[in-house]
Protein backbone atom coordinates (compact mmCIF):
# COMPACT_ATOMS: atom_id res chain seq x y z
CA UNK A 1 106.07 104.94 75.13
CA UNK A 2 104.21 106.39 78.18
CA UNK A 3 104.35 109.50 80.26
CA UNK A 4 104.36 108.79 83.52
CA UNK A 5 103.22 111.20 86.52
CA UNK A 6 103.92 111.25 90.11
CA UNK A 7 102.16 112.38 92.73
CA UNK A 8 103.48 112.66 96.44
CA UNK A 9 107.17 112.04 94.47
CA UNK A 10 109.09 112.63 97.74
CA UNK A 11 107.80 109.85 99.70
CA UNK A 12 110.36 106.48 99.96
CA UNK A 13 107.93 104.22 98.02
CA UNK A 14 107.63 106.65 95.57
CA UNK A 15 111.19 107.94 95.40
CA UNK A 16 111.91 104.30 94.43
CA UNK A 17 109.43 104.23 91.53
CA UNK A 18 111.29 107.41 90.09
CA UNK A 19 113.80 105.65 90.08
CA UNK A 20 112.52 102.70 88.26
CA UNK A 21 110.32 104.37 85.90
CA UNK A 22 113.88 106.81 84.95
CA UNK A 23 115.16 103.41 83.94
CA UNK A 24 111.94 102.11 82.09
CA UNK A 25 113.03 102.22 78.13
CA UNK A 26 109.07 102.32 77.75
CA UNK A 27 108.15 105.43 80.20
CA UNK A 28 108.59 109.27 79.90
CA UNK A 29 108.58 110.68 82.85
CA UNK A 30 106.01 113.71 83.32
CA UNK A 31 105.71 115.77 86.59
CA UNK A 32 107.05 114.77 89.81
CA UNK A 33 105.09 116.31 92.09
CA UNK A 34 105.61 117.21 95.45
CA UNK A 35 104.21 119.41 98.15
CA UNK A 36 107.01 119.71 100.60
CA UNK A 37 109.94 119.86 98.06
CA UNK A 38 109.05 121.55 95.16
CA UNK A 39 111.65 122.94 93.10
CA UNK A 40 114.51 121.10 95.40
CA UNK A 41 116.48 118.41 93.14
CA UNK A 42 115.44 115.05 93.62
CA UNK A 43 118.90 114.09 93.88
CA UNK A 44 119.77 115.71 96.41
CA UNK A 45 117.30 114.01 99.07
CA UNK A 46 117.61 110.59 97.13
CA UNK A 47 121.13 109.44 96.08
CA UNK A 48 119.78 106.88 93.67
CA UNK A 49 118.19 109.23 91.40
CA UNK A 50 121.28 111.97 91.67
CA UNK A 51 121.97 111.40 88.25
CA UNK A 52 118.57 112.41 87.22
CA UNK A 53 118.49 116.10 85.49
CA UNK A 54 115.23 116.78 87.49
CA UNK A 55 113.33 118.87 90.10
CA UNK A 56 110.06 118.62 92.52
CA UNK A 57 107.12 119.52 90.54
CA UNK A 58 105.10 122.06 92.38
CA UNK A 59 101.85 121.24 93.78
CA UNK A 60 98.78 120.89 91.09
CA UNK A 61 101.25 119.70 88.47
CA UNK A 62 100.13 116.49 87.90
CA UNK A 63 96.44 117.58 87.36
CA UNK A 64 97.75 120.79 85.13
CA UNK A 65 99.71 118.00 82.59
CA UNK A 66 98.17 115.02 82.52
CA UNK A 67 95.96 113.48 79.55
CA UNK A 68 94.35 110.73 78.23
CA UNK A 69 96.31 107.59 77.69
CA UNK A 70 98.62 108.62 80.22
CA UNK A 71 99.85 107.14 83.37
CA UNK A 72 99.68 108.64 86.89
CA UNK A 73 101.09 106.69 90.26
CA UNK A 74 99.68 108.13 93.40
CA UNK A 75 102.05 108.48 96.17
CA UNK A 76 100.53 110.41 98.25
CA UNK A 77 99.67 109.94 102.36
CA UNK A 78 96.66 107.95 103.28
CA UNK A 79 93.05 109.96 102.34
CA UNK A 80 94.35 112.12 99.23
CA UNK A 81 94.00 109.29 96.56
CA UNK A 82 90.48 109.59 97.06
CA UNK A 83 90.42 113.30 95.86
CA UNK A 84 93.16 112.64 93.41
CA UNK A 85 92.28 109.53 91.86
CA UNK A 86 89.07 110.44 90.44
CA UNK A 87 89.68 113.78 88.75
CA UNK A 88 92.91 111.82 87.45
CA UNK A 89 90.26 108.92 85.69
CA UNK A 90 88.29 111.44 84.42
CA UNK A 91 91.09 112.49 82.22
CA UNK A 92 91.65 109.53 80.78
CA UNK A 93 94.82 108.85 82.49
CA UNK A 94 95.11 105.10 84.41
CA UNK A 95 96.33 105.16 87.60
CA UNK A 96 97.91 103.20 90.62
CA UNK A 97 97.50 104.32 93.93
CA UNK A 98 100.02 102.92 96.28
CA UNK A 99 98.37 104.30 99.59
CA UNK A 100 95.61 101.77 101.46
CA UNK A 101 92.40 103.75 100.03
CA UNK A 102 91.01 102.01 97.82
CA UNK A 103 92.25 98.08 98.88
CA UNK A 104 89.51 97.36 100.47
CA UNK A 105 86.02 96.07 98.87
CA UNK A 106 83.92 97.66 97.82
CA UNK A 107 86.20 99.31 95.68
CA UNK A 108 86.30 101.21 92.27
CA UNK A 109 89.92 99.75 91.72
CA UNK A 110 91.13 96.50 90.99
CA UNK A 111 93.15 94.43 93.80
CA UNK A 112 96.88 94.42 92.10
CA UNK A 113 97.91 91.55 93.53
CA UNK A 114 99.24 89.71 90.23
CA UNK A 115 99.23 86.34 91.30
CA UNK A 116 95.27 86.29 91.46
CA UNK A 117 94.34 88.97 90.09
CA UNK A 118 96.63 89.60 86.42
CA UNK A 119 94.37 89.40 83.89
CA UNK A 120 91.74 91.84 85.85
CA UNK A 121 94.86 94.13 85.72
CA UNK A 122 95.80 94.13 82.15
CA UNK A 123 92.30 95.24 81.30
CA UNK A 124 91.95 98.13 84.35
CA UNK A 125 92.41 101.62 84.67
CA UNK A 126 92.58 102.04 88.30
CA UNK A 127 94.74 99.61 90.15
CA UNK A 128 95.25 99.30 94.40
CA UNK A 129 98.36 98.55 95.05
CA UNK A 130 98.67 96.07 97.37
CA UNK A 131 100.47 97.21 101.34
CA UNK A 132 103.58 95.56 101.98
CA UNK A 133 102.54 93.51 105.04
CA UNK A 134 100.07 91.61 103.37
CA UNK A 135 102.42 90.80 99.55
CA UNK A 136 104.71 88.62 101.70
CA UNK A 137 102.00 87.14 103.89
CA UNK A 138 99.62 86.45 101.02
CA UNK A 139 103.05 84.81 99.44
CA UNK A 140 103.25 82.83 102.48
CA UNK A 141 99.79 81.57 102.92
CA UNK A 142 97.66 81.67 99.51
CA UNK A 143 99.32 78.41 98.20
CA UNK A 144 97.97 76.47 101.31
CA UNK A 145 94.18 77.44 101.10
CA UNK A 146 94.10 73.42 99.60
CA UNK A 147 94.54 72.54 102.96
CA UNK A 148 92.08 74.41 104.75
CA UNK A 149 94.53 75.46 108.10
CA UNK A 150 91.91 76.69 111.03
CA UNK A 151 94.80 79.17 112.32
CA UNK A 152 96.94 81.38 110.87
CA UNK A 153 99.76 83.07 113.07
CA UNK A 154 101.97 85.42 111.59
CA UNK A 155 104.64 87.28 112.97
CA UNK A 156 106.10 89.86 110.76
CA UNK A 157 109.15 92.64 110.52
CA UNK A 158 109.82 95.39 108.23
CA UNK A 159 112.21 97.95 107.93
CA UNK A 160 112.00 101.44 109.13
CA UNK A 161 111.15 102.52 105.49
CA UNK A 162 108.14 101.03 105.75
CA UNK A 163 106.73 104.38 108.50
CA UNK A 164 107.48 106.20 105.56
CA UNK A 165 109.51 109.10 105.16
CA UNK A 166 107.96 111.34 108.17
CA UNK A 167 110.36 113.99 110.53
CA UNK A 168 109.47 111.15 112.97
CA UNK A 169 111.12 108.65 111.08
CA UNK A 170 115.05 109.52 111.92
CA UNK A 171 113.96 109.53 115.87
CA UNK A 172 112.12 105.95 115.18
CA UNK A 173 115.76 105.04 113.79
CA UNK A 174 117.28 105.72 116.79
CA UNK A 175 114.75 104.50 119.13
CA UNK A 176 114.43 100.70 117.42
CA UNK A 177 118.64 100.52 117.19
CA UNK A 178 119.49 97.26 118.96
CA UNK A 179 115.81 96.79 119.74
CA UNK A 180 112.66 94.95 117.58
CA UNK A 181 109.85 96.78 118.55
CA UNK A 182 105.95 95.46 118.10
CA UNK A 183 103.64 97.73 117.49
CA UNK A 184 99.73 97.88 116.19
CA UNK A 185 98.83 94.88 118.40
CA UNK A 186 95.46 96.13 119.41
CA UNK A 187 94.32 96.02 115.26
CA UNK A 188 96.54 97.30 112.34
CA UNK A 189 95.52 98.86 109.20
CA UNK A 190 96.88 95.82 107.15
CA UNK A 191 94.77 93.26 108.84
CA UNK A 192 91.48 93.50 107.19
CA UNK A 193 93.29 93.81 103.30
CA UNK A 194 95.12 90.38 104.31
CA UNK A 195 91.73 88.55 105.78
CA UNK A 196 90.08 90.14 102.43
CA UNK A 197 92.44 88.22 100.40
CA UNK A 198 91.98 84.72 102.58
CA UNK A 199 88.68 84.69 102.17
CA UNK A 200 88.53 85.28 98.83
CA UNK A 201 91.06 82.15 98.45
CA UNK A 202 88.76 80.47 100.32
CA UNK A 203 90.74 80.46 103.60
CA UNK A 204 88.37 80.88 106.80
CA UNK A 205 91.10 80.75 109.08
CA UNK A 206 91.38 83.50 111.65
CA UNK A 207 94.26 85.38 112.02
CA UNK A 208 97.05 86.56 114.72
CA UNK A 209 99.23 89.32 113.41
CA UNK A 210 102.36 90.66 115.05
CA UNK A 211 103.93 93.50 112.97
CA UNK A 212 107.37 94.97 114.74
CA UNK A 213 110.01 97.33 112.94
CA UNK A 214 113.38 96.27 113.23
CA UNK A 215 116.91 98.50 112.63
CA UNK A 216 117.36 98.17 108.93
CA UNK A 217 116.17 100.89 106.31
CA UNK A 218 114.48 98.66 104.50
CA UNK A 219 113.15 94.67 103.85
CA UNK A 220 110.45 92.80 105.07
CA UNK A 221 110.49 89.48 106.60
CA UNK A 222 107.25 87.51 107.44
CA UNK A 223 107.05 83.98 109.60
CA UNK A 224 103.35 82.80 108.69
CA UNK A 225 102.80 79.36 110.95
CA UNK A 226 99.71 77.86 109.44
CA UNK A 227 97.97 75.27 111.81
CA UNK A 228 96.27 72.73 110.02
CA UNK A 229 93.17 69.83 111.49
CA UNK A 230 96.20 67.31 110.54
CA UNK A 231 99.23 66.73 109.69
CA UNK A 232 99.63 67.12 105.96
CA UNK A 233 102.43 65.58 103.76
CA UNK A 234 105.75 67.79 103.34
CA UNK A 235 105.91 67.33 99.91
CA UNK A 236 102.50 67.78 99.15
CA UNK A 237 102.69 71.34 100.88
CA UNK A 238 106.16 72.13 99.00
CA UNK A 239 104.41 70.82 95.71
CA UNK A 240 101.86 73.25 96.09
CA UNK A 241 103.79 76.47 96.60
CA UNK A 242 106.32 75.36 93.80
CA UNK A 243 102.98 75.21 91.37
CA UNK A 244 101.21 77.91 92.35
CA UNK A 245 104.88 79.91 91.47
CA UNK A 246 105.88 77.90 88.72
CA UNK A 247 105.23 80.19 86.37
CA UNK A 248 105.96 82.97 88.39
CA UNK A 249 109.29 84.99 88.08
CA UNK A 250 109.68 86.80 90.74
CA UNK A 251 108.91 84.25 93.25
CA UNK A 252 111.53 81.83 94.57
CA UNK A 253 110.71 78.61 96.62
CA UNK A 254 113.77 77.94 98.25
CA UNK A 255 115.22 74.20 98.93
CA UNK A 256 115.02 73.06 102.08
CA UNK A 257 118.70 73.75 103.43
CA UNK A 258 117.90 77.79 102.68
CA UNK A 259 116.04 80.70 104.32
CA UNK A 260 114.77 83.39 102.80
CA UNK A 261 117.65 86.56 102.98
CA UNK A 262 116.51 90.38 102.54
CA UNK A 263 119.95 90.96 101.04
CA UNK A 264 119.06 89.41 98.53
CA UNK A 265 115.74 90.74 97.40
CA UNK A 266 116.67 94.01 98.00
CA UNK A 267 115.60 97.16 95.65
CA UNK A 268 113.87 94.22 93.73
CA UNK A 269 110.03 92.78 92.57
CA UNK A 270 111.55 89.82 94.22
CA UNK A 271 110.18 87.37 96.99
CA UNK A 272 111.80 83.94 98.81
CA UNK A 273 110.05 81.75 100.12
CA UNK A 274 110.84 78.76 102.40
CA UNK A 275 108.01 75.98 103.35
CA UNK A 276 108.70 73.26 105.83
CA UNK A 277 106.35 71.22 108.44
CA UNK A 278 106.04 70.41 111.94
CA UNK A 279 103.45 67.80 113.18
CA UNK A 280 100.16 69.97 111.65
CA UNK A 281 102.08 73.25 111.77
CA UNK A 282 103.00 74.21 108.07
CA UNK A 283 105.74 77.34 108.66
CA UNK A 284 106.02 79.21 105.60
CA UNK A 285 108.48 82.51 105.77
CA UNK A 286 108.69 84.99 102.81
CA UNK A 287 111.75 87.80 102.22
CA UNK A 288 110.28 90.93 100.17
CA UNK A 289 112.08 94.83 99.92
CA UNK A 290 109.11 96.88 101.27
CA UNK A 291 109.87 99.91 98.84
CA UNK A 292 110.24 97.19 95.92
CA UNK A 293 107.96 94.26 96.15
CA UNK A 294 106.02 95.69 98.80
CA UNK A 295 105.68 99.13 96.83
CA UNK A 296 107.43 100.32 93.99
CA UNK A 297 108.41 97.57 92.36
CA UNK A 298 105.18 95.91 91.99
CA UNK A 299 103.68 99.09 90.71
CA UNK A 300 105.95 99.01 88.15
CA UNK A 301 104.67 95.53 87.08
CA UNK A 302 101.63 96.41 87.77
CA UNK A 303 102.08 99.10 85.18
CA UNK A 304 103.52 96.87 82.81
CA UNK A 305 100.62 94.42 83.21
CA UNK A 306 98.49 97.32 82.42
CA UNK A 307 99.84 98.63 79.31
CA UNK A 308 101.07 95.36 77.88
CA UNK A 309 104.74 95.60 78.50
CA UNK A 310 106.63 92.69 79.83
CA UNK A 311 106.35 91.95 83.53
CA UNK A 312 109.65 92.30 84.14
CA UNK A 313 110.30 95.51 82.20
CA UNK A 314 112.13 98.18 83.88
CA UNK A 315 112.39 96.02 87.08
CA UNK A 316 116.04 95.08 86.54
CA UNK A 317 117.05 91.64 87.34
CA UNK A 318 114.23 89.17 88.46
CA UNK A 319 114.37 85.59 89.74
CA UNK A 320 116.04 82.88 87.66
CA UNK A 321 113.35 80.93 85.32
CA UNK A 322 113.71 77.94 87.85
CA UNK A 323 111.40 77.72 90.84
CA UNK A 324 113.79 76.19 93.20
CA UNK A 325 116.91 77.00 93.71
């Protein structure tokens, strides 16, 4: 059993990891903490967790309680892992920050991306979590670094959820209903995390990234069109994304006939992917939930990873055992 802590517990990603780690048989939950809401019941700002017998902690609870061999998920905005995390370490607690601080080398935490980096994981205390953005587009892309593409073009769409939960955010609701808006075209913050990852694959390709939010509250959906020096054989590509998942199982490769749905990854650790070809044009298109796979769920198999649990503990159901479906 672990005690688990919360900080920045009102935000959507980490809203959804309360309500994962309430459901962990493994996890007792410690203090919740949150600035803005403190002493308001959870519930009643997330339905999910209504059931929960709980309150916002009040500011400075998660340093008063924590100790040594505990676990603390940091959930705050962008900047205050970097004061957090530390003091946090020091305690002995491990921790998982879920905000972009520390993704980037060179960097005190390990990369916790499992499908390279899982057995760096299981032996950390201090784990990035990786953005949503670049999850489904290093899905897409990592299984084709065998082929060496010399451009990478990915176009990309997430759910509203993934602004996070701002006063902004109900306006940006209303403003992107019956639209898809682009946005972050002159550089965004994701960019360098996902050209990180290439080139530590070994991919040298440059990159073209479109993000745009589109009017659902949550899902992500990412079109990655990898442009190869020649045209490669279909099943050669499709062999190599069904091994580099095969014993993955979160990940489904989907036959040819289907496209990856948000529906039905949806409050999961899940991902689809489909693969197909097109002269030297390899088009690869992944379906994560931002708050689960992009977020919360992967910190809570990140967390599992890290104390020795099952991956799939806590997480509800996963993928079938089969690859392809």
């Amino acid at each position: 059993m672990t005690r688990v802590h919360i900080y920045g517990a009102s935000g959507y990603a980490a809203a959804e990891a309360v309500f994962l780690f309430a459901a962990h048989p493994e996890v007792e939950l410690g203090a919740l903490e949150s600035a803005s809401h403190a002493g308001e019941a959870i519930g009643a700002h997330f339905p999910r967790v209504r059931t929960l017998a709980r309150a916002f902690d009040a500011p400075g609870s998660v340093l008063a309680r924590v100790q040594s061999g505990d676990f603390v998920l940091l959930g705050g905005s962008h900047g205050t892992a970097t004061k957090i995390a530390p003091e946090v370490l020091e305690r002995g607690a491990r921790v998982i920050d879920l905000s972009g601080d520390f993704r980037l080398a060179p960097s005190p935490a390990v990369y916790g991306f499992a499908e390279r980096y899982r057995a760096q994981i299981a032996q950390a205390d201090f784990v990035a979590n990786p953005g949503c953005y670049p999850t489904a587009t290093l899905l897409a892309t990592l299984p084709l670094a065998v082929f060496g593409p010399g451009q990478i073009v990915v176009d990309a769409k997430s759910g509203v959820t993934g602004a996070g939960r701002t006063p902004s955010v109900s306006s940006l609701f209303s403003e992107v209903a019956g639209e898809i808006r682009a946005y972050g075209l002159e550089g965004h913050r994701h960019e360098p995390e996902i050209v990180q990852e290439w080139r530590a694959a070994g991919i040298e390709a440059p990159l073209v990234f479109t993000p745009q939010v589109v009017p659902i509250a949550r899902g992500m959906l990412v079109n990655a069109y990898c442009i190869l020096h020649s045209t490669p054989c279909e099943q050669a590509v499709r062999d190599a994304f069904v091994s580099a998942y095969a014993d993955n199982p979160f990940v489904r490769v989907l036959d040819a006939g289907l496209v990856p749905s948000i529906t039905a990854v949806n409050g999961t650790n899940d991902a689809e992917i489909h693969v197909s070809v097109k002269d030297n044009v390899v088009r690869a298109i992944c379906a994560i939930d931002n708050l689960g796979r992009g977020a919360a769920a992967q910190a809570v198999r990140n967390f599992n990873i890290m104390y020795g649990y099952p991956e799939a503990l806590g997480l509800g159901t996963v993928s079938n055992d089969k690859v392809t479906l």
